[in-house]
Protein backbone atom coordinates (compact mmCIF):
# COMPACT_ATOMS: atom_id res chain seq x y z
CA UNK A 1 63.05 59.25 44.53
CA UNK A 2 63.29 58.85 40.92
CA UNK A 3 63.59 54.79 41.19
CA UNK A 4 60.59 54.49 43.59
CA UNK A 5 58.46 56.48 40.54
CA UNK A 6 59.95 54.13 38.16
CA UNK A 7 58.97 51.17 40.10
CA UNK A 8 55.25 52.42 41.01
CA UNK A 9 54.51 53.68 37.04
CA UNK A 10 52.92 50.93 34.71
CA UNK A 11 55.32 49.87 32.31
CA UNK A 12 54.30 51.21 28.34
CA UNK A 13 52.33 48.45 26.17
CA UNK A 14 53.75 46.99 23.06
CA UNK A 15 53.49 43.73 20.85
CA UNK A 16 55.48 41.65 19.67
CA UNK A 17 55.43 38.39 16.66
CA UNK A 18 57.01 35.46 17.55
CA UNK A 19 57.67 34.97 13.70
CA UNK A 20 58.18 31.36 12.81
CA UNK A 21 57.82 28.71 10.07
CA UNK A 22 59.24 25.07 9.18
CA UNK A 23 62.43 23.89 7.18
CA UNK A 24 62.48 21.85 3.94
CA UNK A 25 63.66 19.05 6.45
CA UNK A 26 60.51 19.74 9.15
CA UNK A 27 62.22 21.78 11.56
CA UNK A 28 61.43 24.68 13.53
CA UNK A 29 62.78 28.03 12.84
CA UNK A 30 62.04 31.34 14.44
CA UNK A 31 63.00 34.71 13.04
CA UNK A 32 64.87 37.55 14.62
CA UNK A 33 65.67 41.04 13.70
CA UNK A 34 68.21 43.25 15.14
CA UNK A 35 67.82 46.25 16.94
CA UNK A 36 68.45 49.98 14.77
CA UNK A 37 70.88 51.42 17.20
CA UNK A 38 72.59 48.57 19.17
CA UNK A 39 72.20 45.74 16.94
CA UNK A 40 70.86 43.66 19.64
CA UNK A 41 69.04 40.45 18.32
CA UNK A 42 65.45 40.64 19.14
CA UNK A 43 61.84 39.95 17.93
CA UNK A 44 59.30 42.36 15.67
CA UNK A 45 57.55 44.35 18.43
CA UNK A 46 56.42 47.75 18.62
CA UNK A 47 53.45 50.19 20.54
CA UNK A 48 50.29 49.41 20.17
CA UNK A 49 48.51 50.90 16.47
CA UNK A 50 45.08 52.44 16.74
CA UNK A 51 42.50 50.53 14.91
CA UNK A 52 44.21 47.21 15.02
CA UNK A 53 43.99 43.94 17.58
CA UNK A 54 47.07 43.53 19.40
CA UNK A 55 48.24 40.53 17.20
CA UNK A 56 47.23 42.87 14.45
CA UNK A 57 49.89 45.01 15.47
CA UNK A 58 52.08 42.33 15.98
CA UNK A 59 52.19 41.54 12.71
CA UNK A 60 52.03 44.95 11.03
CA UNK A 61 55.66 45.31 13.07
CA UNK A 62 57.00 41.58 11.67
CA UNK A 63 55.68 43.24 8.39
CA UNK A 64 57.99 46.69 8.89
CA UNK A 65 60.84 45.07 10.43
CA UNK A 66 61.21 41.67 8.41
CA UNK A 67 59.02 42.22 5.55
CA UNK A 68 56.81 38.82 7.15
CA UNK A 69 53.63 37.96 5.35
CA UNK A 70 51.68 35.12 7.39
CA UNK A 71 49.22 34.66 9.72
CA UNK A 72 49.41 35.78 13.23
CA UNK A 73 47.77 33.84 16.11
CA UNK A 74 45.52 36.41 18.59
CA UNK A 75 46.11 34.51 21.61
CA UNK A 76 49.28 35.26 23.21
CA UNK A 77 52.69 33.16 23.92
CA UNK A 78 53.59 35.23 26.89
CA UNK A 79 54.80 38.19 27.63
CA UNK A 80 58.73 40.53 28.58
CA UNK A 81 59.60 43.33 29.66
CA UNK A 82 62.75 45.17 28.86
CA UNK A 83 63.76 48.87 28.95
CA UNK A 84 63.54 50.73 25.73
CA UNK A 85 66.17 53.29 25.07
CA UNK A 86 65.89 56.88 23.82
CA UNK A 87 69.00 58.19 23.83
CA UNK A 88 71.67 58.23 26.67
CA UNK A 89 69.98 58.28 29.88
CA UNK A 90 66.19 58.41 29.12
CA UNK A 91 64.56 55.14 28.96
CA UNK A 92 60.98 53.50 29.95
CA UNK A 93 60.02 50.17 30.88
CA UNK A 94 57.64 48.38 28.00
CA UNK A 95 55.84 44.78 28.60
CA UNK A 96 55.61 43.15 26.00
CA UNK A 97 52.52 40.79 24.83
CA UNK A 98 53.81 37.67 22.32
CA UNK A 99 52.01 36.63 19.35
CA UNK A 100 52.80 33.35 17.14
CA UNK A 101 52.88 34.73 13.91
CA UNK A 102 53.22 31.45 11.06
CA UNK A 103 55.17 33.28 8.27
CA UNK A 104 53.91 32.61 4.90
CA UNK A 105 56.86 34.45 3.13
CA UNK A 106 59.18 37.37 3.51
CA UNK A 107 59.01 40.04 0.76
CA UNK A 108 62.09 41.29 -1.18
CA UNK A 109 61.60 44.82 0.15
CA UNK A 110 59.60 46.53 3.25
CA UNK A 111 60.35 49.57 5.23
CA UNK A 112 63.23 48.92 7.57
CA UNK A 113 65.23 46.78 5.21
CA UNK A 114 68.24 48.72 5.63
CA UNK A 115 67.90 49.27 9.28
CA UNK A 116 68.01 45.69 10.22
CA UNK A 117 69.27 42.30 10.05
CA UNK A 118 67.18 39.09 10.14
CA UNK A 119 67.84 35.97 9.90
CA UNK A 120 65.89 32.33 10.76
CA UNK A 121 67.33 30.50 13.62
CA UNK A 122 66.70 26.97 15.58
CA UNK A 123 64.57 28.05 18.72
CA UNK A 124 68.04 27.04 20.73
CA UNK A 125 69.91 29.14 18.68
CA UNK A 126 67.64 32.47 19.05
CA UNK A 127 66.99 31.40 22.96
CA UNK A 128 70.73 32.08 22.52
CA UNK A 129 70.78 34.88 21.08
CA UNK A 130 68.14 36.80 23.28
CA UNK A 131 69.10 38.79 26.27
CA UNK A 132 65.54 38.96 28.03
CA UNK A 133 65.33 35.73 29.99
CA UNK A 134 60.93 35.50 29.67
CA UNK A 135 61.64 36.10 26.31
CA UNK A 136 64.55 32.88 26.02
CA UNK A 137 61.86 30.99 27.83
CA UNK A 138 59.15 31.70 24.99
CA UNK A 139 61.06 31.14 22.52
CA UNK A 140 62.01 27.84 23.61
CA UNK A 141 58.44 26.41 24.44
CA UNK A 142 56.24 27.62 21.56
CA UNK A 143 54.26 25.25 20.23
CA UNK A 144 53.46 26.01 16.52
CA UNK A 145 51.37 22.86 16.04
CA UNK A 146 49.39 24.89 18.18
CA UNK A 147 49.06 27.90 16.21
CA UNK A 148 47.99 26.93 12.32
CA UNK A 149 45.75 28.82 10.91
């Protein structure tokens, strides 16, 4: 019974910053943070905050997570959905919306410094790295020409 209410409920709405940005030698990197508890590589995404556009949100989570200044893009990339965990044995299905964000700089310090790891990647590399297949398939067919400012 419980797997038929899983699969009627709406999945839980969050957003997400495709952070990326360009090499001294012209080529594209991505960023990616790991996960608090599991250390899982992932992108900035969290629920929705009230008062803010999605891609508003977006970047307000590349901002906690990564510390990422820039300027995020409000039309979508796509969109995943994964299962968030609470704990053992209680987790929800989220969708997640994708927003370019084009990183202007990364601060020294911001809120989840020592809760995460980031690093820049090639889009290959991160596509690699990923374990949500939508989200591999984002990562390797943004455009950022696309998405200047």
């Amino acid at each position: 019974m419980q797997r038929v209410i899983r699969r009627v409920l709406k999945p839980y709405q969050q957003f997400g910053a495709l952070p990326f940005r360009w090499s001294h030698n012209g080529s594209l990197k991505v960023m990616l943070v790991t996960t608090p508890g599991r250390k899982r590589w992932m992108i900035p995404k969290g629920w929705p905050i009230p008062g803010l556009e999605p891609h508003e949100s977006a970047a307000r989570e590349a901002f906690e997570e990564a510390g990422l200044i820039g300027y995020a893009h409000p039309e979508t990339v796509g969109s995943f959905r994964y299962n968030k965990r609470f704990g053992p044995g209680r987790q929800v299905r989220c969708s997640v919306e994708v927003f370019p964000l084009h990183v202007d700089h990364q601060r020294f310090h911001w809120l989840e410094k020592g809760e995460r790891e980031t690093r820049w990647l090639s889009t290959k590399k991160a596509a690699s790295l990923v374990s949500q297949p939508e989200l591999k398939r984002i990562i390797l067919g943004v455009h950022p020409k696309c998405h200047r400012p």
